[in-house]
Protein backbone atom coordinates (compact mmCIF):
# COMPACT_ATOMS: atom_id res chain seq x y z
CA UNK A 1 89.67 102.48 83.47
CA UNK A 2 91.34 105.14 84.07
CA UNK A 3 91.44 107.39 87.28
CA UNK A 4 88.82 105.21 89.53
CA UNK A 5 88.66 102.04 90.36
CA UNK A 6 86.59 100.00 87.83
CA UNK A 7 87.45 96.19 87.80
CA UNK A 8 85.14 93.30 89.08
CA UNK A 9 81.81 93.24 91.22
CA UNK A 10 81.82 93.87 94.67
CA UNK A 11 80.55 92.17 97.37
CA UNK A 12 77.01 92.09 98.09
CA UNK A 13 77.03 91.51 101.86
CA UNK A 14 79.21 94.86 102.25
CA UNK A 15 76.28 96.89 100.34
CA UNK A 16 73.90 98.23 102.98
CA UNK A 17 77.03 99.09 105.21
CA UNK A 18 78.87 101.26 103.18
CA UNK A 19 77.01 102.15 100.22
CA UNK A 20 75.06 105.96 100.04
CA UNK A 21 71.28 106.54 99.86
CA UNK A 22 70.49 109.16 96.70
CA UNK A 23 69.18 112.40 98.51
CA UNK A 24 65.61 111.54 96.34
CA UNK A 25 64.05 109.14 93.48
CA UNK A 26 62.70 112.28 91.63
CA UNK A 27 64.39 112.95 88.15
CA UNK A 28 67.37 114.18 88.46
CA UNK A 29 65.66 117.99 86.52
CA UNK A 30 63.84 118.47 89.41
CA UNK A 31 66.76 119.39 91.75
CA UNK A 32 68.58 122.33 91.71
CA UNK A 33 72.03 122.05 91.29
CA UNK A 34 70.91 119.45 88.51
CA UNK A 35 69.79 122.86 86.53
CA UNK A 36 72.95 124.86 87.46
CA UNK A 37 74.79 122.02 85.84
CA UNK A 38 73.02 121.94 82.82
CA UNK A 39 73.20 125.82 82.58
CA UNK A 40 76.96 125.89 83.24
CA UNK A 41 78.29 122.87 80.50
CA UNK A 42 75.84 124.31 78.11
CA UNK A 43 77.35 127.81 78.15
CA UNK A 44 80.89 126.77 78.90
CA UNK A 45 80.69 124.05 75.96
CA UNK A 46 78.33 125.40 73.73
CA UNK A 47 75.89 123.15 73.83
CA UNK A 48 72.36 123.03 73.61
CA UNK A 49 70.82 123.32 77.05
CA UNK A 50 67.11 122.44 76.25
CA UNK A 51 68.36 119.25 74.89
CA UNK A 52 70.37 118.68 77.99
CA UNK A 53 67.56 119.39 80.07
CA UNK A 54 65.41 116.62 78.14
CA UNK A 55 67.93 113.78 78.93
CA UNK A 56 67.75 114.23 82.41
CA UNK A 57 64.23 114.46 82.57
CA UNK A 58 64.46 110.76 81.99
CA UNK A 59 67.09 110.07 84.46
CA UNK A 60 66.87 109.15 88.22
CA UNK A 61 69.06 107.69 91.01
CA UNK A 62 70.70 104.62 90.39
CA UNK A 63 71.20 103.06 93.96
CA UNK A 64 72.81 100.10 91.78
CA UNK A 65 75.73 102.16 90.61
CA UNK A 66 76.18 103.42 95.14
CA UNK A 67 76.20 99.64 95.64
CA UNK A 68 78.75 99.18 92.92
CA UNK A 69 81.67 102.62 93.78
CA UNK A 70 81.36 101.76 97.62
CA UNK A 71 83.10 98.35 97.06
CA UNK A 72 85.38 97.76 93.97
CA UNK A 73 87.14 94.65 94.15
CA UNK A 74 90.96 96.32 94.06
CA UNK A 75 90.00 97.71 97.58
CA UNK A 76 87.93 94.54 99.07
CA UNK A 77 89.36 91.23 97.71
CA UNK A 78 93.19 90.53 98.74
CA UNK A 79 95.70 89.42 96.11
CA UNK A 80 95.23 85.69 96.40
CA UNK A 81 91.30 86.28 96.34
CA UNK A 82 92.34 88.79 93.41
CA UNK A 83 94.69 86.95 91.24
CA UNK A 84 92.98 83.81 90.02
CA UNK A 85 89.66 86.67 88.68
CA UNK A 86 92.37 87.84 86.12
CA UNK A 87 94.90 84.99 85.40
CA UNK A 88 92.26 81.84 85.19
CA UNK A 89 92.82 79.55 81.59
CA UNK A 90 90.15 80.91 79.89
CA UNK A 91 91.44 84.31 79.70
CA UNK A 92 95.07 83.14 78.84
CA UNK A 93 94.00 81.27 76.11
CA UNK A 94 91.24 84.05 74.89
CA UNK A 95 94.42 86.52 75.18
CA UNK A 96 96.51 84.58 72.86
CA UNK A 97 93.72 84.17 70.01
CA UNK A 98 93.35 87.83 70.71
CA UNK A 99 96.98 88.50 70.36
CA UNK A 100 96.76 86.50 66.76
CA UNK A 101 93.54 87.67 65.32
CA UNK A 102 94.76 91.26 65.74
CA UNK A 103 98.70 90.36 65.56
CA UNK A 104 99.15 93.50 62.29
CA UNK A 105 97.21 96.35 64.85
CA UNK A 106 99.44 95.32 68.21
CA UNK A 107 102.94 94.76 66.23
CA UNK A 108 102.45 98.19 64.64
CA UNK A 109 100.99 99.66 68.23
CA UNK A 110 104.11 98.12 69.54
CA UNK A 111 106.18 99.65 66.85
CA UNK A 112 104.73 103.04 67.32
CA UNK A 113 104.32 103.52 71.22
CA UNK A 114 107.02 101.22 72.16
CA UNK A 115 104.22 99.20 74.44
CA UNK A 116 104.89 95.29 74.02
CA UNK A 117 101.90 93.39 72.87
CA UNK A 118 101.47 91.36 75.62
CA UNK A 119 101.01 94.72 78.02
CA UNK A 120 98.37 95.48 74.97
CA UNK A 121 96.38 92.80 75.20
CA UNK A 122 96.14 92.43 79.29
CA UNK A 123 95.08 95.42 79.45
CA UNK A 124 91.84 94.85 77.13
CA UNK A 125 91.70 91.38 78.88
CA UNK A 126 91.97 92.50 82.13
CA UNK A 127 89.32 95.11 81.42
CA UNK A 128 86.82 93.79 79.44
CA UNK A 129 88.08 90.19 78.76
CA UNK A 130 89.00 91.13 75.34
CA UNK A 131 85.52 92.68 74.43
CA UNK A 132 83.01 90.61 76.23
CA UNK A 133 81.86 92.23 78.78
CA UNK A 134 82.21 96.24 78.07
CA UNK A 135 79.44 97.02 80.73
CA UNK A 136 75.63 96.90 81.00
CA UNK A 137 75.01 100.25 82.85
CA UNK A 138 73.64 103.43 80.84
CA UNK A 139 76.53 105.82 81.20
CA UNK A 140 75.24 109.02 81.64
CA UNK A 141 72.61 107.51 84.42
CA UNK A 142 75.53 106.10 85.89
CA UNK A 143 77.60 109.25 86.01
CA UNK A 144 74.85 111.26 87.32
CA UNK A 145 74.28 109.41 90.11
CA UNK A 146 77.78 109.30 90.66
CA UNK A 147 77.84 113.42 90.22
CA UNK A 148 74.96 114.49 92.22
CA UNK A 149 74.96 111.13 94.70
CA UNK A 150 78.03 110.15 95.82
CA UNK A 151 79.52 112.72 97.97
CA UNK A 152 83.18 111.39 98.38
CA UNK A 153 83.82 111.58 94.66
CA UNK A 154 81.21 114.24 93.45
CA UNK A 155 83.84 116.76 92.00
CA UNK A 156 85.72 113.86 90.05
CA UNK A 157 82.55 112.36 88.67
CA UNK A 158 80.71 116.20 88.04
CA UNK A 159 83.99 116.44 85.27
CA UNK A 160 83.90 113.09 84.19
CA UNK A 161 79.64 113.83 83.41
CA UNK A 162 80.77 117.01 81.66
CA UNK A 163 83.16 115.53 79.81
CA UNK A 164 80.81 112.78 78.55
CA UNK A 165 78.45 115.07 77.05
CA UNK A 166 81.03 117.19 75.45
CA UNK A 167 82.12 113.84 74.13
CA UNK A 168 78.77 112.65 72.84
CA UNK A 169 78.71 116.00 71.05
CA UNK A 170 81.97 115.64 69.24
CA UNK A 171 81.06 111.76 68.28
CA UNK A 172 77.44 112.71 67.70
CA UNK A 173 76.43 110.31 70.54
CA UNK A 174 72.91 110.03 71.97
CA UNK A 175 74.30 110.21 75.26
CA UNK A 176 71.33 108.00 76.33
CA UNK A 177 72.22 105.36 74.34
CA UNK A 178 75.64 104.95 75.66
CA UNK A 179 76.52 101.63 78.18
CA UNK A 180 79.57 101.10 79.85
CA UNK A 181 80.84 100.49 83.68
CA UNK A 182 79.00 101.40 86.67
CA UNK A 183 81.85 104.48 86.60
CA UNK A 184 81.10 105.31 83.13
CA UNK A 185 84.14 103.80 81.20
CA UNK A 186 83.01 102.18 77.79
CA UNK A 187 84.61 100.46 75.12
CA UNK A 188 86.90 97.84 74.43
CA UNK A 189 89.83 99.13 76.68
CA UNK A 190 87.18 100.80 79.64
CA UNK A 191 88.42 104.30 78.82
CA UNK A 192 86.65 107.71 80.89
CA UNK A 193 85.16 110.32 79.06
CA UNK A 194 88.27 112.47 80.11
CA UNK A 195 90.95 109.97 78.88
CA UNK A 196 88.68 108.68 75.44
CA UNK A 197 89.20 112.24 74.89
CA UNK A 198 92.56 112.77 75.78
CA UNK A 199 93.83 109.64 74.24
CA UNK A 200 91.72 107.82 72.09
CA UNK A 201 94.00 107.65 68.59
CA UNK A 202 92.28 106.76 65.29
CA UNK A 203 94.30 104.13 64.41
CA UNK A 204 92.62 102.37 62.03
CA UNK A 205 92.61 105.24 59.59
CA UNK A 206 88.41 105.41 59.23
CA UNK A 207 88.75 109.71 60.23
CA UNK A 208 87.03 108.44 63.87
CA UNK A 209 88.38 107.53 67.57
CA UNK A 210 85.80 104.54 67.84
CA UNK A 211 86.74 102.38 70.98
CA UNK A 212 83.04 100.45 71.12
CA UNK A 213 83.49 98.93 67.68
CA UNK A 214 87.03 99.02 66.86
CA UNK A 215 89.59 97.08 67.84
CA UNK A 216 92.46 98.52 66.12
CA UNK A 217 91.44 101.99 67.61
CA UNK A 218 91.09 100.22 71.18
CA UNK A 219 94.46 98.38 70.62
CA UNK A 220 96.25 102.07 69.75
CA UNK A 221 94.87 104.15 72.36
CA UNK A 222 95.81 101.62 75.04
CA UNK A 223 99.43 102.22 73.98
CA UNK A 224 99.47 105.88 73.20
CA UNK A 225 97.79 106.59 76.78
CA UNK A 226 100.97 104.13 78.52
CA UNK A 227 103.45 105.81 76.48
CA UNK A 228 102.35 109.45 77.25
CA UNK A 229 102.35 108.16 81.38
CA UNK A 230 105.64 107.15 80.47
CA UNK A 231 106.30 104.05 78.95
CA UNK A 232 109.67 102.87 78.92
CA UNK A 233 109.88 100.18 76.26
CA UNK A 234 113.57 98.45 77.86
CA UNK A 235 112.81 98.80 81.51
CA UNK A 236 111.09 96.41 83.28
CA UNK A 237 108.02 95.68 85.33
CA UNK A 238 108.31 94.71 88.74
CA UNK A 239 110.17 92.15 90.01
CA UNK A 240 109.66 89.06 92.84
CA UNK A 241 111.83 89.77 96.00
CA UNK A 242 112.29 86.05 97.58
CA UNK A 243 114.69 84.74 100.09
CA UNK A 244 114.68 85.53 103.94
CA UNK A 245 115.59 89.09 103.44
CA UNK A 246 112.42 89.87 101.63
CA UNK A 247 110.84 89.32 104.96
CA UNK A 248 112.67 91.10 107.25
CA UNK A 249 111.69 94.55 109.31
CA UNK A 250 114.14 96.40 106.92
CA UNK A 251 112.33 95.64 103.98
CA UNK A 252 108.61 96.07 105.68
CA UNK A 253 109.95 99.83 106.31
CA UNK A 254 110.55 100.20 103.17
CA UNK A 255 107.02 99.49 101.96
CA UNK A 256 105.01 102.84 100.59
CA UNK A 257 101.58 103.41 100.42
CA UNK A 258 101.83 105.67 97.46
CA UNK A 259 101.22 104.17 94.27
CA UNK A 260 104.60 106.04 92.83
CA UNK A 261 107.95 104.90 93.10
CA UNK A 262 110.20 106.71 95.93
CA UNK A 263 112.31 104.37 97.99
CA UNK A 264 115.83 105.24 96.92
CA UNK A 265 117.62 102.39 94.68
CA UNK A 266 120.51 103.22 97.29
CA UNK A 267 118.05 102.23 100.22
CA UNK A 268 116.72 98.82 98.60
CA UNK A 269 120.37 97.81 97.75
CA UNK A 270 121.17 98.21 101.30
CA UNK A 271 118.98 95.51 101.96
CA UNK A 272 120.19 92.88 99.52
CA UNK A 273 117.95 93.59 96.00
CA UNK A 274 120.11 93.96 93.57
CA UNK A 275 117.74 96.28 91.42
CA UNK A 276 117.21 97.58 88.12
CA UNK A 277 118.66 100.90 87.50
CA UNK A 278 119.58 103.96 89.72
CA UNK A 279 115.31 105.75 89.84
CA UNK A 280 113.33 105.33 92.90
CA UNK A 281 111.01 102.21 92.91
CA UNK A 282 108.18 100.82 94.85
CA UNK A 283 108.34 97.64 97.61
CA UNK A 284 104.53 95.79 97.52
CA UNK A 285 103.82 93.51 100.35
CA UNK A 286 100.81 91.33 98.99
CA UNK A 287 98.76 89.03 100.61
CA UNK A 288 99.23 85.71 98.17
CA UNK A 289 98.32 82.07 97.76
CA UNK A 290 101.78 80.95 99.76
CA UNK A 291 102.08 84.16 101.81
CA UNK A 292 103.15 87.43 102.04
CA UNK A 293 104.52 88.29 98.64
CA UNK A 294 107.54 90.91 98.30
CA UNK A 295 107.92 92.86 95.10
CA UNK A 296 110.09 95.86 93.64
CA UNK A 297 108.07 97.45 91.36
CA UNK A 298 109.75 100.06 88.51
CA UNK A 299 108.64 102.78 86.24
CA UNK A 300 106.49 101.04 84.63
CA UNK A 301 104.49 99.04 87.32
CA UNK A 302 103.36 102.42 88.17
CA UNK A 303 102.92 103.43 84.64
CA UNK A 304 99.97 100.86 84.95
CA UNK A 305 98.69 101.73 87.79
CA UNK A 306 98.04 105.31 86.03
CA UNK A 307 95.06 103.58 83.90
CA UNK A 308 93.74 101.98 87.57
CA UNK A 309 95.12 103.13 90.45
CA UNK A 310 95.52 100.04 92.15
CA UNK A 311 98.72 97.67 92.45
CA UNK A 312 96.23 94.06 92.50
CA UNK A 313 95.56 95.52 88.85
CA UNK A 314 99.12 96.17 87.86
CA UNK A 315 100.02 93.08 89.22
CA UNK A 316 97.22 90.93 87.35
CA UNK A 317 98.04 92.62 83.90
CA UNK A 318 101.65 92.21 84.11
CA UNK A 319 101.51 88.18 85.06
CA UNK A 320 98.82 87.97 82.56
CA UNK A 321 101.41 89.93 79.94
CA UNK A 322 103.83 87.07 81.10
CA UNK A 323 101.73 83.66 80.33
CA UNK A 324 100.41 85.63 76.91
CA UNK A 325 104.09 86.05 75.78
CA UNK A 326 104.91 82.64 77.26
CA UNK A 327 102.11 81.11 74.68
């Protein structure tokens, strides 16, 4: 989930192109900077190197997990190829017998974080279709490959692989024994190592942060980590631009590739959207079913796009957020 892309398969056809060769098969103990590694977490964390050294005696080069990084959907697919992954009837109707199996957990998460349940919910059924399909790949494999193979991310995934064995330690994980997405996010709500330990709440009241098993913890620590990105439980979303202006050349200048809101309230209303508030916000031209699609997107929009960085994503859990509540 958070920080990297994670969402969907990619496409095959693209692999071969784009996708990284591992520098060797050989385990990953046999290399070098493996051992640094090893030496380095266990004396910064205080943990045991020789048992770090045995788990990656067992692990090699996943060229799976290349295929998988070099083409996430949120950076392949467009938003009409995007849209009907996320939004299909199966996964509105699982999301509203999710929504009243755990109604007591996402009221009170609601209550406490100020996230509304329908945001809740997307979220885990955006991610992981409400617990279904949490991931296949052996985590620390994945990460290590990810670490020591994939040069364009290597520094984000070497933290993320630290931070997964510090949290194994604290949970009293076999590390080895751990599955989740091809960018090692697990659990119910697809968190990172970094975030499950930066966010995770134990909200069911058991004395442990369990997002694999619980869904009351999962269901909590999706809203605490919104509200600390900054939540705003009045404000809303992002909102459809339509008419003739919302194609115009003014409006297409206004559109940002950053992922944060910064065209000027003063500068949209210029141009004939009558927006929410007086904060900066975002314009999105998407690629959908009918069109180009025009949107204003607030606080919150990018508030989502903090647990994937991707605007498809935001997009797909808000209108999903919008048929649960409609049910």
């Amino acid at each position: 989930m958070t920080a990297v892309l994670l969402s969907s398969a990619p496409a095959a056809s693209a692999f071969a192109e784009t996708a990284p060769r591992p520098q060797s098969d050989q385990p990953y103990l046999q290399r070098a900077e493996v051992r640094e590694f090893i030496r380095d977490v266990a004396a910064r964390n205080a943990l045991n190197q020789h048992q770090l050294a045995g788990w990656f005696t067992r692990l090699t080069p996943q060229q799976h997990i290349l295929n998988a990084i070099s083409t996430p959907a949120e950076r392949t697919l467009t938003w009409k190829q995007y849209r009907p992954i996320f939004l299909g009837n199966e996964r509105v109707v699982g999301g509203r017998e999710f929504i009243r199996q755990h109604a007591e957990a996402l009221q009170r998460a609601e209550k406490t974080y100020g996230v509304p349940v329908e945001i809740i919910a997307a979220i885990i059924g955006v991610e992981t279709f409400y617990g279904r399909h949490t991931g296949k790949h052996p985590i620390l494999a994945a990460l290590s490959t990810l670490a020591f193979d994939y040069p364009p991310r290597s520094p984000f995934f070497t933290k993320e692989l630290e931070a997964f064995l510090i949290l194994a330690s604290e949970e009293g994980w076999n590390p080895l024994d751990r599955y989740g997405s091809y960018a090692g996010a697990m659990g119910f709500p697809q968190f990172i190592a970094s975030s499950y330990r930066a966010y995770a709440v134990d909200f069911d009241g058991d004395g442990r942060r369990d997002l694999i098993n619980s869904v009351t913890d999962a269901i909590g620590s999706v809203a605490n980590y919104l509200a600390v990105h900054g939540w705003e439980s009045t404000a809303p979303i992002a909102e459809p631009w339509v008419g003739a202006a919302a194609g115009s050349a003014d409006v297409k200048r206004l559109e940002a590739k950053s992922l944060k809101p910064a065209v000027p309230i003063n500068d949209i209303k210029a141009v004939g959207f009558d927006a929410w508030g007086s904060r900066p916000v975002s314009v999105m031209l998407l690629d959908g079913k009918n069109g180009t699609e025009t949107w204003v997107g607030y606080n919150n929009f990018y508030v989502i796009t903090r647990y994937n960085h991707s605007r498809l994503y935001a997009m797909a859990v808000m209108q999903l957020a919008q048929q649960l509540k409609g049910g």
